[in-house]
C-alpha atoms as a PDB file:
ATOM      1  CA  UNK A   1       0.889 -25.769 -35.882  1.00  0.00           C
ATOM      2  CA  UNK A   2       1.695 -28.218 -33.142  1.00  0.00           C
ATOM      3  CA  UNK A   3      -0.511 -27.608 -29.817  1.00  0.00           C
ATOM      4  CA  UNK A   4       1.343 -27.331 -26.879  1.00  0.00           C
ATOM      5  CA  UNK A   5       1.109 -30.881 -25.613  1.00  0.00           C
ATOM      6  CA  UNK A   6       3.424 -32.105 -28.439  1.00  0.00           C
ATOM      7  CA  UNK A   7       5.532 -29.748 -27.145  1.00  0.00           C
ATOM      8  CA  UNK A   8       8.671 -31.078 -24.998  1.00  0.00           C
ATOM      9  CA  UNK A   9      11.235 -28.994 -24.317  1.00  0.00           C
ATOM     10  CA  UNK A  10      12.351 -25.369 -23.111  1.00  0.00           C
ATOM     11  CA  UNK A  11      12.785 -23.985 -27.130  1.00  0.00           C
ATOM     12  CA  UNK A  12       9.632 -25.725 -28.341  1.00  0.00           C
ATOM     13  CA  UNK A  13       8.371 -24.129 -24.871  1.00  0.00           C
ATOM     14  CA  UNK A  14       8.984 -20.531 -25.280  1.00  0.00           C
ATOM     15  CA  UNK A  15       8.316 -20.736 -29.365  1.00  0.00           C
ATOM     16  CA  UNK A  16       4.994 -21.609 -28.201  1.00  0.00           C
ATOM     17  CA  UNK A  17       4.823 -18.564 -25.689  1.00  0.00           C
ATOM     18  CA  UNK A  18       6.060 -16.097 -28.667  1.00  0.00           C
ATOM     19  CA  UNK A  19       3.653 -17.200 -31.156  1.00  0.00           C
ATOM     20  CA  UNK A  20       0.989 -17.621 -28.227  1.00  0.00           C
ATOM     21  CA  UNK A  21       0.898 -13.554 -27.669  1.00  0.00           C
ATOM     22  CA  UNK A  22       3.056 -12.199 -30.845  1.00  0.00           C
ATOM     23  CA  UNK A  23      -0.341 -10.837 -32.267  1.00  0.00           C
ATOM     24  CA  UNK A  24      -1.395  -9.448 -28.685  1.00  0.00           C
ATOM     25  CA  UNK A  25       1.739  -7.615 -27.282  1.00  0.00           C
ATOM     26  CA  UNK A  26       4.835  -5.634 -28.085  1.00  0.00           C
ATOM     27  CA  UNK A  27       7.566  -7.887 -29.080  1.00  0.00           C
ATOM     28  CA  UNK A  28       9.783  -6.292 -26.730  1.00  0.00           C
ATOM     29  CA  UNK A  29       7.113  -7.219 -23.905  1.00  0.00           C
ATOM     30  CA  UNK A  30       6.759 -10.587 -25.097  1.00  0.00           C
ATOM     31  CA  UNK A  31      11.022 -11.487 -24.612  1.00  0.00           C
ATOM     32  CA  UNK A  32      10.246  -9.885 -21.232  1.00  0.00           C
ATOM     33  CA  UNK A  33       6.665 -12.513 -20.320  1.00  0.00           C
ATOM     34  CA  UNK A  34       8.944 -14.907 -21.984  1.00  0.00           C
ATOM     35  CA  UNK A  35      11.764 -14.252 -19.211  1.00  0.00           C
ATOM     36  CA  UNK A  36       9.348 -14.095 -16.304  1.00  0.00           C
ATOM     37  CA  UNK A  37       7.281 -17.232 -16.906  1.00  0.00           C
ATOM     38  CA  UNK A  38      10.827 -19.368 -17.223  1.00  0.00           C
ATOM     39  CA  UNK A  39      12.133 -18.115 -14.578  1.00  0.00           C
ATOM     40  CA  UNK A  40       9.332 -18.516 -12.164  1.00  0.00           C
ATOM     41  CA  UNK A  41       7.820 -21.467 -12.920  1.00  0.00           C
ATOM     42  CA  UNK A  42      11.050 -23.543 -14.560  1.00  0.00           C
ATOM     43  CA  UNK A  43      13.605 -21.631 -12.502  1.00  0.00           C
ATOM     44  CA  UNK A  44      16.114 -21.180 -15.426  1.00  0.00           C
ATOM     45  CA  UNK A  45      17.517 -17.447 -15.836  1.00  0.00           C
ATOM     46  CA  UNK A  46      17.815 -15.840 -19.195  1.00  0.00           C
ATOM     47  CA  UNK A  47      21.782 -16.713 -19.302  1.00  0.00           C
ATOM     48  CA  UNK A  48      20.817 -20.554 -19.250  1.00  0.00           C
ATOM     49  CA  UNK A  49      18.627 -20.606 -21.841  1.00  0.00           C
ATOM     50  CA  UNK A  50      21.345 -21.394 -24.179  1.00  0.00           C
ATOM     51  CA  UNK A  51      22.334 -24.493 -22.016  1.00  0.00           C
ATOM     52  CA  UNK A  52      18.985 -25.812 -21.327  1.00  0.00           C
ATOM     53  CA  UNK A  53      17.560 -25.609 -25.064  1.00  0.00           C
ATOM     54  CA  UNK A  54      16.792 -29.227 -24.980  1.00  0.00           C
ATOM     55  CA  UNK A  55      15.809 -29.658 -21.746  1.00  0.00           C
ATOM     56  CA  UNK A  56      12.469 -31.744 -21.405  1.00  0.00           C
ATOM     57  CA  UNK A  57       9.833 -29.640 -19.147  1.00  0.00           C
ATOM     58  CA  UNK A  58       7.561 -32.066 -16.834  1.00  0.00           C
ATOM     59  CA  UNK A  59       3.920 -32.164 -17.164  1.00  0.00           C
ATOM     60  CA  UNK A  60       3.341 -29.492 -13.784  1.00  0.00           C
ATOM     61  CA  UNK A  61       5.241 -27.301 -15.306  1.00  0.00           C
ATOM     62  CA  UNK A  62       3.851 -27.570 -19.047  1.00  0.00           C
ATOM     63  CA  UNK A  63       0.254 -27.192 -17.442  1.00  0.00           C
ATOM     64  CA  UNK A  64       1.375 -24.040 -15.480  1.00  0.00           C
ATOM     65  CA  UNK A  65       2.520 -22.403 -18.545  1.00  0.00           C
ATOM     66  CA  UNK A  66      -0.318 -23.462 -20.648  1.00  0.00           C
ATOM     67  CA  UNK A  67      -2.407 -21.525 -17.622  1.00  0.00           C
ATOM     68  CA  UNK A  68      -0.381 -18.581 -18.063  1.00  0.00           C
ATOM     69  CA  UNK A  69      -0.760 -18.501 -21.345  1.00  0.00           C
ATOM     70  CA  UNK A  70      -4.371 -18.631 -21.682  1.00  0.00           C
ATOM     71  CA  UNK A  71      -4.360 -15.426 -18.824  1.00  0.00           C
ATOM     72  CA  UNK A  72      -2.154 -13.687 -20.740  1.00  0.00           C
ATOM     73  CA  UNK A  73      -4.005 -13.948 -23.894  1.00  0.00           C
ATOM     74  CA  UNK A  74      -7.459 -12.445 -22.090  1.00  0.00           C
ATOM     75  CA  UNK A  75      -4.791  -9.286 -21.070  1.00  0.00           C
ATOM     76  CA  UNK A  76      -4.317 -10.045 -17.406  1.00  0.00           C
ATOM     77  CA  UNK A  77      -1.325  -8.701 -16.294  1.00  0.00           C
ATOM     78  CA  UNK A  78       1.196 -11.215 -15.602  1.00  0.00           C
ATOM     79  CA  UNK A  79       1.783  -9.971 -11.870  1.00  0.00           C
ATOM     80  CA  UNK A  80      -1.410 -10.869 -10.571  1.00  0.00           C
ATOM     81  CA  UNK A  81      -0.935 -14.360 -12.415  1.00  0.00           C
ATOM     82  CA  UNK A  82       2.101 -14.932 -10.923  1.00  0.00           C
ATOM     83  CA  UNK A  83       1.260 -13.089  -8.072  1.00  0.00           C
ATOM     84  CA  UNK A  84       4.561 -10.831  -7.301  1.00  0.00           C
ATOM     85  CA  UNK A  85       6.025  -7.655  -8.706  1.00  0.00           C
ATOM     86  CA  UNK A  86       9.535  -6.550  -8.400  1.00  0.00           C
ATOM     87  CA  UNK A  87      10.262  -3.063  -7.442  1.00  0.00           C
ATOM     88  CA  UNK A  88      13.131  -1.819  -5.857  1.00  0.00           C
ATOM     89  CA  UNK A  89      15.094  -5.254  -5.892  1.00  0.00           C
ATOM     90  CA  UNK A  90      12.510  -6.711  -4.054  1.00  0.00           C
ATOM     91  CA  UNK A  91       9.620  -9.098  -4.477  1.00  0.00           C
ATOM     92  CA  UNK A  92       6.265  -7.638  -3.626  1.00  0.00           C
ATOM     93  CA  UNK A  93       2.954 -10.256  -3.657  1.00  0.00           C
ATOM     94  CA  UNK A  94      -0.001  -8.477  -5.638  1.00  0.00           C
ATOM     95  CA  UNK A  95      -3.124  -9.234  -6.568  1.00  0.00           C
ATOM     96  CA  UNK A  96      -6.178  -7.147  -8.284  1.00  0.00           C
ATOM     97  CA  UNK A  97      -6.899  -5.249  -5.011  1.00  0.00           C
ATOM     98  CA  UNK A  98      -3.543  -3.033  -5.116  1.00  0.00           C
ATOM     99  CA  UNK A  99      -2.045  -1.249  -8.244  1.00  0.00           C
ATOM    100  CA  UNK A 100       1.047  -2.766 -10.031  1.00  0.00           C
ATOM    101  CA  UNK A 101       4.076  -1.325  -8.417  1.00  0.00           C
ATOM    102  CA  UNK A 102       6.268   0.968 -11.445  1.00  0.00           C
ATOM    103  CA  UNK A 103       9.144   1.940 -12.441  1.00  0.00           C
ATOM    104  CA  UNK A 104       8.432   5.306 -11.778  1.00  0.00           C
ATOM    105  CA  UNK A 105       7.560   4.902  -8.081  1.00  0.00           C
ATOM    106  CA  UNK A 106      10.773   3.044  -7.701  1.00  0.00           C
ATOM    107  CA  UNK A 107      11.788   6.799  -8.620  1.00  0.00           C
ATOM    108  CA  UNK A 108      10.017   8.688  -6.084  1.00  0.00           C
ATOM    109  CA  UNK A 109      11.145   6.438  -3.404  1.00  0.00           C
ATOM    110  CA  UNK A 110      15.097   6.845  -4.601  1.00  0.00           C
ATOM    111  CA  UNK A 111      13.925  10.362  -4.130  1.00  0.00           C
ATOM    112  CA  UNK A 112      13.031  10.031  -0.472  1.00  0.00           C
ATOM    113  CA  UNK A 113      15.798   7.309   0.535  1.00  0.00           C
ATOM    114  CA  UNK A 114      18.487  10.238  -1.293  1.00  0.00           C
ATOM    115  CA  UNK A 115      16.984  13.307   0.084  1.00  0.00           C
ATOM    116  CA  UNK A 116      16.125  11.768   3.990  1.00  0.00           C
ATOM    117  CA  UNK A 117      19.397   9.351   4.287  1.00  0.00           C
ATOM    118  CA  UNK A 118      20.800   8.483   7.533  1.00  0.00           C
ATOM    119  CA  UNK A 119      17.940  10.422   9.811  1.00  0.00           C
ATOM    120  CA  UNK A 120      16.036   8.896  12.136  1.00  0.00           C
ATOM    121  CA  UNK A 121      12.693  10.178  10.748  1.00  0.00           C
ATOM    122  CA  UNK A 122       8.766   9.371  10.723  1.00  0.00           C
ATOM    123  CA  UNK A 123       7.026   8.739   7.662  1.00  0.00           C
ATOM    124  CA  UNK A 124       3.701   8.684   6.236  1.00  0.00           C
ATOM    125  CA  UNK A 125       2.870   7.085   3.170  1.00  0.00           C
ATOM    126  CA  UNK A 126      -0.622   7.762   2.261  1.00  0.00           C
ATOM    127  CA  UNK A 127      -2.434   5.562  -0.325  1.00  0.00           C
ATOM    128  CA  UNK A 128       0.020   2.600   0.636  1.00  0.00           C
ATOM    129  CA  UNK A 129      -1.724  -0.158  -2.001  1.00  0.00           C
ATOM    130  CA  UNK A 130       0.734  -3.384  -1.944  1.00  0.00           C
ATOM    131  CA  UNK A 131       2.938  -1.220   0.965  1.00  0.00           C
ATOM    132  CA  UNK A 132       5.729  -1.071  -1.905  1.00  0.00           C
ATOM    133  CA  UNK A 133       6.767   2.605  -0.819  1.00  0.00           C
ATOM    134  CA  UNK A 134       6.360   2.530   3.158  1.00  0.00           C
ATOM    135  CA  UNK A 135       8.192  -1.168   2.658  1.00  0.00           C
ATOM    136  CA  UNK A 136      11.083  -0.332   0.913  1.00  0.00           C
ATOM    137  CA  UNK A 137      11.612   2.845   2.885  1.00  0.00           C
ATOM    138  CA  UNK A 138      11.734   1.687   6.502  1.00  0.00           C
ATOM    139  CA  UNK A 139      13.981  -1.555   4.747  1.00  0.00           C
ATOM    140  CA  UNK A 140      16.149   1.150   3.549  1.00  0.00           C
ATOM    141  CA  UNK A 141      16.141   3.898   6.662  1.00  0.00           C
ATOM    142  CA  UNK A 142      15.715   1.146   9.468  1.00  0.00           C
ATOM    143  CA  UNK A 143      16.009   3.886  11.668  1.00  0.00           C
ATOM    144  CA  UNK A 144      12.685   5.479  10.610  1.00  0.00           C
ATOM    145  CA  UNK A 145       9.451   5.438  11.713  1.00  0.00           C
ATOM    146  CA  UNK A 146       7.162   3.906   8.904  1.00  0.00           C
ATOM    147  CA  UNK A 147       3.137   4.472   8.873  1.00  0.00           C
ATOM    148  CA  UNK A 148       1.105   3.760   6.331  1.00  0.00           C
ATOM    149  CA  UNK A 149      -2.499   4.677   5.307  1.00  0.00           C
ATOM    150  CA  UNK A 150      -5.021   2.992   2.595  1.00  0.00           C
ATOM    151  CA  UNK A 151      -9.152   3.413   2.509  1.00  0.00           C
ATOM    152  CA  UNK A 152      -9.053  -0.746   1.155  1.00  0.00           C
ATOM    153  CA  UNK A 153      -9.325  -3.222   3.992  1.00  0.00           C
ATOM    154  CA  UNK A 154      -8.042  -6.168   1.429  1.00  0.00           C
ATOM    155  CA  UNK A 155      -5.306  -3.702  -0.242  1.00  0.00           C
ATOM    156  CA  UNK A 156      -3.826  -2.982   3.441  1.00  0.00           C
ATOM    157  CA  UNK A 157      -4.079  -7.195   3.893  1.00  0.00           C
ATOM    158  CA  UNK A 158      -1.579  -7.523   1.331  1.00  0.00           C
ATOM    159  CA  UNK A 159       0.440  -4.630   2.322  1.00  0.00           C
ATOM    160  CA  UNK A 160       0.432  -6.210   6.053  1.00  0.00           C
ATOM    161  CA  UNK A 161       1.876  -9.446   4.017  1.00  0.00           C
ATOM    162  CA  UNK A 162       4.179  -8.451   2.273  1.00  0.00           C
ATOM    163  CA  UNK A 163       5.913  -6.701   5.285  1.00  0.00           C
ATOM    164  CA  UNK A 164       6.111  -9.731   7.263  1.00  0.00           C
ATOM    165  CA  UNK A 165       7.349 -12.122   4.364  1.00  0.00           C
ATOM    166  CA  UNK A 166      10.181  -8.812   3.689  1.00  0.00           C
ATOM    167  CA  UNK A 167      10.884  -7.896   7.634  1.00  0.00           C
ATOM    168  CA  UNK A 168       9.684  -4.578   7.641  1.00  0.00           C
ATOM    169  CA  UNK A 169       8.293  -2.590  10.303  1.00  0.00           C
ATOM    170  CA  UNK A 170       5.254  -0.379   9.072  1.00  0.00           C
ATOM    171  CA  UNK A 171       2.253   0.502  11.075  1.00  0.00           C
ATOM    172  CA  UNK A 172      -0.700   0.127   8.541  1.00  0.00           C
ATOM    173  CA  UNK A 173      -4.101   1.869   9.408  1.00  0.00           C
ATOM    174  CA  UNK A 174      -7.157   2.004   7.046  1.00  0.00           C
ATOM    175  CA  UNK A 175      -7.977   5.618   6.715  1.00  0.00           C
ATOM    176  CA  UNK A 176      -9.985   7.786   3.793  1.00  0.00           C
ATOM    177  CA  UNK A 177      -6.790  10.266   2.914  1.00  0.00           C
ATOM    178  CA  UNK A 178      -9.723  12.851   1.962  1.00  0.00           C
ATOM    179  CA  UNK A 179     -11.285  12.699   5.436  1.00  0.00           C
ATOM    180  CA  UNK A 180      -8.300  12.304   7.459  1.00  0.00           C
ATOM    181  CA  UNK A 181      -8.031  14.429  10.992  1.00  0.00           C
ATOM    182  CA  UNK A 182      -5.316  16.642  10.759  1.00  0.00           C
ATOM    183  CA  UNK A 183      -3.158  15.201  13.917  1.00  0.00           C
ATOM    184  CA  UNK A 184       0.502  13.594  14.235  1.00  0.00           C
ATOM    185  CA  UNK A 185       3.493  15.258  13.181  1.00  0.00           C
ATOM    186  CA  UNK A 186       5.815  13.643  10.172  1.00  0.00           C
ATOM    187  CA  UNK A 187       9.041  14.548   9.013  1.00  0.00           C
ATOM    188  CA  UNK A 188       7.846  13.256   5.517  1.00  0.00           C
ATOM    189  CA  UNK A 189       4.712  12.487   3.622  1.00  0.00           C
ATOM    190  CA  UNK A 190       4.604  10.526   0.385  1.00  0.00           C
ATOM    191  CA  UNK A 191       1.888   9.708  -1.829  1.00  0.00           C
ATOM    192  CA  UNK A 192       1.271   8.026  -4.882  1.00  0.00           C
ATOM    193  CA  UNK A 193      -2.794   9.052  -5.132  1.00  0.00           C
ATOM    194  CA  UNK A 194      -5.358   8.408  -7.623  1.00  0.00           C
ATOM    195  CA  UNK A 195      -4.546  10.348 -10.399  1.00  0.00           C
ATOM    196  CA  UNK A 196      -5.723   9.401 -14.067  1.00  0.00           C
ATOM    197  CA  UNK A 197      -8.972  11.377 -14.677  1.00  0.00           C
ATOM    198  CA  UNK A 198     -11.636   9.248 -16.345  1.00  0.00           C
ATOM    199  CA  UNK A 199     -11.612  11.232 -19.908  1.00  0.00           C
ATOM    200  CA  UNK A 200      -7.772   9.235 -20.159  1.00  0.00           C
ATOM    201  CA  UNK A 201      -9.459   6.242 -19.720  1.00  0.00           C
ATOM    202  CA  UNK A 202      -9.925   5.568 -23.402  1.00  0.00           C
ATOM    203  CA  UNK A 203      -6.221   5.541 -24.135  1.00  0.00           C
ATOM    204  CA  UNK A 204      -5.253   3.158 -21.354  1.00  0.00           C
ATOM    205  CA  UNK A 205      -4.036  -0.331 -22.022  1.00  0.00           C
ATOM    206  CA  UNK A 206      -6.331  -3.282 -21.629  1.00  0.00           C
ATOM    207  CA  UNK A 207      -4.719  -4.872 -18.906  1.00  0.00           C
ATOM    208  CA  UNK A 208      -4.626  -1.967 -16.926  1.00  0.00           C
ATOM    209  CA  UNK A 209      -8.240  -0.843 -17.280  1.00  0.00           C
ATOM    210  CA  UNK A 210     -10.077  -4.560 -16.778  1.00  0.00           C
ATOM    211  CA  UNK A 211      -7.766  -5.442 -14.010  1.00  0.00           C
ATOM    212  CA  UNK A 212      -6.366  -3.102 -12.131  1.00  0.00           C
ATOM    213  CA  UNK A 213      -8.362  -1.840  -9.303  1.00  0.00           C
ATOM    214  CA  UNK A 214     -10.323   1.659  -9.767  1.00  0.00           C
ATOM    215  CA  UNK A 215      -9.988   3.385  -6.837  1.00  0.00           C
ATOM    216  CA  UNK A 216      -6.655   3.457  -7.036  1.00  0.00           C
ATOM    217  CA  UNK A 217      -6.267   4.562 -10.639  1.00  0.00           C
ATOM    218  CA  UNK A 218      -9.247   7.083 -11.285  1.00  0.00           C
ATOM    219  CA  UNK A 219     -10.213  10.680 -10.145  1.00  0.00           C
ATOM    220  CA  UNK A 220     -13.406  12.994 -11.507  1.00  0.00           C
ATOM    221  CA  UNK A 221     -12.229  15.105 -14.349  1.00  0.00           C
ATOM    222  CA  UNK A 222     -14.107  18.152 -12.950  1.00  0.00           C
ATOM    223  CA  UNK A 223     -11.157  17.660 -10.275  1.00  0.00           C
ATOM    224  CA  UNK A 224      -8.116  15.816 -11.390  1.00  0.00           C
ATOM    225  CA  UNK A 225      -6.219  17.536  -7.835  1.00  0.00           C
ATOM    226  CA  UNK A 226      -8.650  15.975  -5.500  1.00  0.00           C
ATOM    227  CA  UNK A 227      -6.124  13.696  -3.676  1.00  0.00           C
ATOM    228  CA  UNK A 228      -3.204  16.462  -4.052  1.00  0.00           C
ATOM    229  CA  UNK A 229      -5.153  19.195  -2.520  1.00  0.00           C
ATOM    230  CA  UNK A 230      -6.401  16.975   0.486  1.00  0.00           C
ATOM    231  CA  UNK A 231      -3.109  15.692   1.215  1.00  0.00           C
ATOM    232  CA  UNK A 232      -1.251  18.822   0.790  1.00  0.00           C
ATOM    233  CA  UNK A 233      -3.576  20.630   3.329  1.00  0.00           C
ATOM    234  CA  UNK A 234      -3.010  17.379   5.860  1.00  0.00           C
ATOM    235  CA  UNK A 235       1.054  18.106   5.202  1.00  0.00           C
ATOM    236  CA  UNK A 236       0.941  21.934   5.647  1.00  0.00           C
ATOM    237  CA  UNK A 237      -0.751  20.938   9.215  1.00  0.00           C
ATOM    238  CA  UNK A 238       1.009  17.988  10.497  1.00  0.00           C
ATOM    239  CA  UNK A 239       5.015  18.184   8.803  1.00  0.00           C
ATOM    240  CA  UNK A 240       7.543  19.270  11.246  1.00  0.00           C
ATOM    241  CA  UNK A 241       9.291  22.399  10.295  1.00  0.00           C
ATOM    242  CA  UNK A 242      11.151  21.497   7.388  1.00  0.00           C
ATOM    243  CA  UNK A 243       9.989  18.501   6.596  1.00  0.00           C
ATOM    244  CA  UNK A 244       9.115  17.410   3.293  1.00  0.00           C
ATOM    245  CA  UNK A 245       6.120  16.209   1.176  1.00  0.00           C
ATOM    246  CA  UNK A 246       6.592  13.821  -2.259  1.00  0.00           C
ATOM    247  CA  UNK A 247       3.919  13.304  -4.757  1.00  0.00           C
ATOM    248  CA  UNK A 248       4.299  11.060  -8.008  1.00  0.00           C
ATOM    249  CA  UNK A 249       1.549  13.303 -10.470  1.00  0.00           C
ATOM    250  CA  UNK A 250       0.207  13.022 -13.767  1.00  0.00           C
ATOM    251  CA  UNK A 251       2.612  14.863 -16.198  1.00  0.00           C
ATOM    252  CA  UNK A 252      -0.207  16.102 -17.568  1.00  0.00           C
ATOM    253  CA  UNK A 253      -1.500  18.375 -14.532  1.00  0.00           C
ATOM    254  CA  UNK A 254       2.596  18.675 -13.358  1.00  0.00           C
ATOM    255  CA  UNK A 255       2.107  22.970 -12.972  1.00  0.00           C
ATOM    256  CA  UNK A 256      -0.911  22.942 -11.662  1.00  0.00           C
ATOM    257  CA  UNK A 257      -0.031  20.373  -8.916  1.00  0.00           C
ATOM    258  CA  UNK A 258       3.259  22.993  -7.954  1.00  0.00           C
ATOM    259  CA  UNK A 259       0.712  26.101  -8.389  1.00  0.00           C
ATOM    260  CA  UNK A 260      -1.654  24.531  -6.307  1.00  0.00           C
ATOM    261  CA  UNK A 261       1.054  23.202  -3.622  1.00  0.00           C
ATOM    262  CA  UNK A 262       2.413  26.810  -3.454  1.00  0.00           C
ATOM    263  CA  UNK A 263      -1.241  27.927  -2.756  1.00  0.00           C
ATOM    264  CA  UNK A 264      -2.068  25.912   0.269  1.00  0.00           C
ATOM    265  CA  UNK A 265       1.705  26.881   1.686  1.00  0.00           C
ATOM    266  CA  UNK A 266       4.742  24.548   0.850  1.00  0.00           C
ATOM    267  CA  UNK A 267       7.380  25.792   0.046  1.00  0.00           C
ATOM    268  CA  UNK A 268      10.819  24.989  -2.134  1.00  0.00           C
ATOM    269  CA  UNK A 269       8.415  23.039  -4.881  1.00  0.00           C
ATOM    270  CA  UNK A 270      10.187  21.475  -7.433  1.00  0.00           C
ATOM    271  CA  UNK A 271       9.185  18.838 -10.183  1.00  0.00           C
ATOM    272  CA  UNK A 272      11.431  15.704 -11.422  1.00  0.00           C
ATOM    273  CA  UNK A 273      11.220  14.059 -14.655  1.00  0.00           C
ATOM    274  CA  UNK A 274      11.253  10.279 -14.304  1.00  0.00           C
ATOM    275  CA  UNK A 275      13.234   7.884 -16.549  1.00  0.00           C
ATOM    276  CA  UNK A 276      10.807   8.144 -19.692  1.00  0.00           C
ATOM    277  CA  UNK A 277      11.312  12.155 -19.553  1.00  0.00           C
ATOM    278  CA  UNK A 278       7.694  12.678 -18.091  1.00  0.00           C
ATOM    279  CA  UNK A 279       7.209  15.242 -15.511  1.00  0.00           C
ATOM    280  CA  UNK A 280       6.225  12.428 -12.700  1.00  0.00           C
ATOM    281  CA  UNK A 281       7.251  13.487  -9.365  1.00  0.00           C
ATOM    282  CA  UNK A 282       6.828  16.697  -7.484  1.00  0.00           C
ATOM    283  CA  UNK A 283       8.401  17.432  -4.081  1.00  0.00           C
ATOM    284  CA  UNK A 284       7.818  20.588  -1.646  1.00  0.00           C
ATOM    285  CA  UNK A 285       8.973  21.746   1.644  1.00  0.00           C
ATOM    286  CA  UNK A 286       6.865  23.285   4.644  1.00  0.00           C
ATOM    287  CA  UNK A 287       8.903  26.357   5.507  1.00  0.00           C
END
């Protein structure tokens, strides 16, 4: 097997990538690290693969993907090594103190954007991690009033970055969602909370549970609802008449979450099944 410093151009290049992490990830996920790692550090898209087969890579960029590489094979998730996530056709920076943005937030935040679009509204987004929500919502309702909340200093650093590099106009404040005051009045609240209880833990990927960051992943299993319940009391106090709270849930606690939202007073609660068919996103109303 040739090492990689015999290795010269783009198809010698990514058959070392493949055989690199064949043994370690999906093959599906492997065309898709392939992808990312030529198209950020060699800038050549998928379509031009074809035409730059024989292309000859320069040392800088040979030693960045060796780097890569070597990450990816010790499971750390190729955003924080590259240091951006897309979501939402955008380009978010991340690193290990905020949570990979998903698929299945891009969801939830369709849901808002559909359900809220052309009022001039205020938001809170509680739990705000890499600002991915609060971001792409005032970007996509400029009109609105955008606030933000996270307990992590370094999480709302990023969030505060990634604003200015995208243009957006969020208010971030570091506050503890389950000690919050009850004041302000928003037309909606959306949260994406802690929500994996720690028995799940042994069926999570790798990557996910040695890198991403705890507090924003984990809740007791005596009470998987903590965040729900806190921030469903703070919406039944402080939504304006009508106004409208989102949640993306764990499928797995999807009825209790609507039995428990009914409890504390919302009204109109619904669930939504995300792209993988997985009860993911609940929505209610304060009547």
């Amino acid at each position: 097997m040739l090492t990689f410093a015999q290795k010269q151009n783009m198809t010698e290049t990514i058959a070392y990538i493949k055989e690199s992490l064949r043994d370690l990830y999906p093959s599906s996920e492997v065309s898709s690290l392939v992808r990312l790692i030529m198209e950020r550090v060699c800038n050549i898209q998928p379509h031009h693969f074809l035409f730059c087969k024989d292309k000859e890579l320069p040392e800088s960029e040979k030693s960045r993907i060796h780097d890569i590489v070597e990450r990816l094979k010790q499971m750390e998730p190729i955003q924080y090594i590259l240091g951006t996530a897309d979501f939402y056709s955008l380009q978010f920076e991340v690193d290990p103190s905020v949570l990979i943005p998903r698929p299945e937030t891009e969801e939830l935040v369709e849901q808002v954007i559909l359900d809220n679009a052309d009022k001039k509204i205020k938001i809170l987004d509680i739990g705000t991690g890499s600002g991915c929500i609060a971001i792409t919502l005032q970007l996509d309702m400029p009109e609105s009033k955008v606030t933000a909340w996270d307990i992590s200093a370094d999480a709302l650093d990023v969030a505060r970055e990634n604003a200015q590099q995208l243009g957006a106009n969020v208010n971030f404040v570091k506050l503890d969602a389950l000690n919050a005051k009850h004041e302000g009045e928003w037309d909606v609240i959306v949260s994406n909370p802690p929500y994996i209880c720690e028995k799940e833990k042994k069926d999570m990927a790798v990557n996910v549970l040695e890198h991403e960051p705890h507090t924003a992943l984990f809740v007791p299993d005596a009470d998987p609802l903590l965040f729900y319940r806190a921030i469903t009391r703070l919406a039944v106090q402080t939504l304006s008449k009508g106004g409208r709270l989102y949640f993306e849930i764990n499928p797995i606690y999807a009825d209790d979450t609507c039995h428990m939202m009914r409890a504390e007073g919302m009204t109109a609660v619904e669930l939504r099944s995300d792209m993988y068919g997985k009860q993911r996103m609940a929505k209610g109303v304060k009547a």
